[in-house]
C-alpha atoms as a PDB file:
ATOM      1  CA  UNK A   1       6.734 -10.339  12.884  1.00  0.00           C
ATOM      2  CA  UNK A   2       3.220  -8.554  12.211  1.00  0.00           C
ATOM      3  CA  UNK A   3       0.728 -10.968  10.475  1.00  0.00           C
ATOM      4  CA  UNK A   4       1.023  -9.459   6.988  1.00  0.00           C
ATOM      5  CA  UNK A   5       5.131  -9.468   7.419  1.00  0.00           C
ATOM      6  CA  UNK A   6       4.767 -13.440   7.795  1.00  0.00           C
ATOM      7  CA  UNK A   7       3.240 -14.346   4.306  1.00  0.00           C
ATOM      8  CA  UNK A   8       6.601 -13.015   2.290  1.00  0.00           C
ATOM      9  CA  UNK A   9       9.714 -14.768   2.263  1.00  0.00           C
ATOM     10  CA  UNK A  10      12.365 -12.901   3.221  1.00  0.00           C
ATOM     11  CA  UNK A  11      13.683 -11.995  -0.293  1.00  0.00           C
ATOM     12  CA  UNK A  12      10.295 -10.806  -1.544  1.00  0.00           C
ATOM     13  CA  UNK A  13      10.207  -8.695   2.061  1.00  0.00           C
ATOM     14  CA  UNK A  14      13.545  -6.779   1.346  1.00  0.00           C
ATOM     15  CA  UNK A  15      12.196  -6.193  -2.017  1.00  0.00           C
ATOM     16  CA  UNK A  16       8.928  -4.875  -0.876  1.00  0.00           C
ATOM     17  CA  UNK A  17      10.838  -2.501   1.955  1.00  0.00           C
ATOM     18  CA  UNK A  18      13.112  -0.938  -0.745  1.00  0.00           C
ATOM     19  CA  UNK A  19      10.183  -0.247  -3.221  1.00  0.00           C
ATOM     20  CA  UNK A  20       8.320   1.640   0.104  1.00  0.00           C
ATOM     21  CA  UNK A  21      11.825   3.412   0.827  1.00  0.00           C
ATOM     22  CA  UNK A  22      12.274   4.419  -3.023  1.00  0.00           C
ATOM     23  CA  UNK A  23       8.619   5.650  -3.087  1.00  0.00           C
ATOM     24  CA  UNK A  24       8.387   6.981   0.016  1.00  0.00           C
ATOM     25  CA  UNK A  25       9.407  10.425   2.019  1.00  0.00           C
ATOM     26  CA  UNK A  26      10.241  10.275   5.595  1.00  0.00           C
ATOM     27  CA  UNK A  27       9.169   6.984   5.988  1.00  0.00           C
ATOM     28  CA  UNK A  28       5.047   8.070   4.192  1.00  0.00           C
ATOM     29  CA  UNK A  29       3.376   7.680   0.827  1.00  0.00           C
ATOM     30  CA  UNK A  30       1.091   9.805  -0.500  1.00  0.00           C
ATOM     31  CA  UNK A  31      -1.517   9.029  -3.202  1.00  0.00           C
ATOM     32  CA  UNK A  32       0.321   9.740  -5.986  1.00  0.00           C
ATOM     33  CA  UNK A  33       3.339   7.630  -5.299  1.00  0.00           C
ATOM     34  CA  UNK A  34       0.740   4.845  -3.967  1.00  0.00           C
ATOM     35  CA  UNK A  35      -0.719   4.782  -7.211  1.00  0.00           C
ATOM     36  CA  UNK A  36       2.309   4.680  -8.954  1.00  0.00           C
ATOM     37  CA  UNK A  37       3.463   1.715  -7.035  1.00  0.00           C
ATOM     38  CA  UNK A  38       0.357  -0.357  -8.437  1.00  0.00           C
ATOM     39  CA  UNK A  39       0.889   1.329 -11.725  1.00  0.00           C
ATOM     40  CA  UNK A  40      -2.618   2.851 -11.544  1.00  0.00           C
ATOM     41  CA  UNK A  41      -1.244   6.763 -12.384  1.00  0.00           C
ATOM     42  CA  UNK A  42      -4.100   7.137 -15.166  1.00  0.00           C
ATOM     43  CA  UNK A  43      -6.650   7.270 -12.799  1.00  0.00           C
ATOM     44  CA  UNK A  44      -5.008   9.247 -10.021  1.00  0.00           C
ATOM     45  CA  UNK A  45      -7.912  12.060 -10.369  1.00  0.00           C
ATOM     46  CA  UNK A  46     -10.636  10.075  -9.963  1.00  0.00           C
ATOM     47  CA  UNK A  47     -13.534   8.654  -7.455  1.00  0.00           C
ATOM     48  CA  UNK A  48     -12.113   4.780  -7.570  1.00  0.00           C
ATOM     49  CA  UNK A  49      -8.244   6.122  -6.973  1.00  0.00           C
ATOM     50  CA  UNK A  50      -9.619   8.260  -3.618  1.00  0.00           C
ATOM     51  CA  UNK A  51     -11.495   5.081  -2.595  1.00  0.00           C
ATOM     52  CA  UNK A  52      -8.661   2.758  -2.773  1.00  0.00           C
ATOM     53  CA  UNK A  53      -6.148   5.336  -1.277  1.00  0.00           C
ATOM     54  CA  UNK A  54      -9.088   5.867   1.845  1.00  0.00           C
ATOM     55  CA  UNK A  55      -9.110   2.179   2.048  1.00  0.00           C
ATOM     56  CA  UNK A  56      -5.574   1.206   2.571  1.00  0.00           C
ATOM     57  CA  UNK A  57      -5.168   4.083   4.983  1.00  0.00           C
ATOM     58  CA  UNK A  58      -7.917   3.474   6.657  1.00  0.00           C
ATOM     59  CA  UNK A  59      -8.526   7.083   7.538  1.00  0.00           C
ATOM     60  CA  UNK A  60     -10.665   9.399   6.029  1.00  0.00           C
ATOM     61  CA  UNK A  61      -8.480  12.176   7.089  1.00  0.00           C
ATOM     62  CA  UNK A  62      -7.385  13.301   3.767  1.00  0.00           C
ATOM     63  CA  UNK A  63      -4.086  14.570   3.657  1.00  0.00           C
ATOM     64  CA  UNK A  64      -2.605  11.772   5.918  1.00  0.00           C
ATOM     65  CA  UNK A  65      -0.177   9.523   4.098  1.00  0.00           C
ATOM     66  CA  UNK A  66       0.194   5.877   4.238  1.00  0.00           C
ATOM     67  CA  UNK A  67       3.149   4.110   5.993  1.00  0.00           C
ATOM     68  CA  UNK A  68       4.867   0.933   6.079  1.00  0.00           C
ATOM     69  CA  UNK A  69       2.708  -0.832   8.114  1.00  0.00           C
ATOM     70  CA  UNK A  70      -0.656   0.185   6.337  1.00  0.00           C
ATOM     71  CA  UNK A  71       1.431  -0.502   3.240  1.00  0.00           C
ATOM     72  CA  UNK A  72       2.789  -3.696   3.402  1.00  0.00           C
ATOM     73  CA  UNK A  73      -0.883  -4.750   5.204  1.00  0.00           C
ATOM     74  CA  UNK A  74      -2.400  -3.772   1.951  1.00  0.00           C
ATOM     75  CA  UNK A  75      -0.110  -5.573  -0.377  1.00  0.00           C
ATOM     76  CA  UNK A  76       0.003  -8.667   1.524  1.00  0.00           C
ATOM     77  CA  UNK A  77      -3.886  -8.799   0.753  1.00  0.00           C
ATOM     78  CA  UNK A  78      -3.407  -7.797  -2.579  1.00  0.00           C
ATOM     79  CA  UNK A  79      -1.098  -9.972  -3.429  1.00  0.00           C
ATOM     80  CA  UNK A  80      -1.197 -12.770  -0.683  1.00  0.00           C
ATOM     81  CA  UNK A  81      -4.872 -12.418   0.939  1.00  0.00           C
ATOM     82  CA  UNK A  82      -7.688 -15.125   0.496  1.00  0.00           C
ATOM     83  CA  UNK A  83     -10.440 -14.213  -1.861  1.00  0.00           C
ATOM     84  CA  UNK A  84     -12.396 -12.617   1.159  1.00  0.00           C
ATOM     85  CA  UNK A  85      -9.897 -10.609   2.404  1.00  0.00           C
ATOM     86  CA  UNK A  86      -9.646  -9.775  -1.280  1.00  0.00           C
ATOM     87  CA  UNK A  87     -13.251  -8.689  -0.978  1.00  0.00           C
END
């Protein structure tokens, strides 16, 4: 189980996995469903939206989507993470 897998129980895991599948299209999210997820949709036009959304896909490629594993990686800091990681 990949590092960021391991700090969800197994209930909050299912949970997360059918969020990413309801959000998601072929198995990707793009920035607009992304920011829907964290309920950030207000700002979806502006600098701080493209900086998170570069950040947790870790590309600056900018029409490549984010998938499960760059997604669950994210929200296991987010929500899990130590204040560094945080950081």
């Amino acid at each position: 189980m990949p590092e960021a897998e391991a700090r969800f129980s197994s209930e909050e895991l299912i949970k997360i996995q059918k969020e990413f599948e309801r959000l998601s299209k072929d198995n990707v999210i793009g920035k607009r469903k992304l920011l829907e997820y964290f309920r950030m949709v207000e700002i979806q036009d502006t600098y701080l939206a493209n900086e998170v959304f570069f950040m947790i896909k870790n590309s600056s490629q900018l029409n490549s989507p984010i998938d499960y594993s760059k997604f669950i990686n994210f929200v296991s800091i987010i929500s899990k993470g130590t204040r560094e990681e945080k950081l």
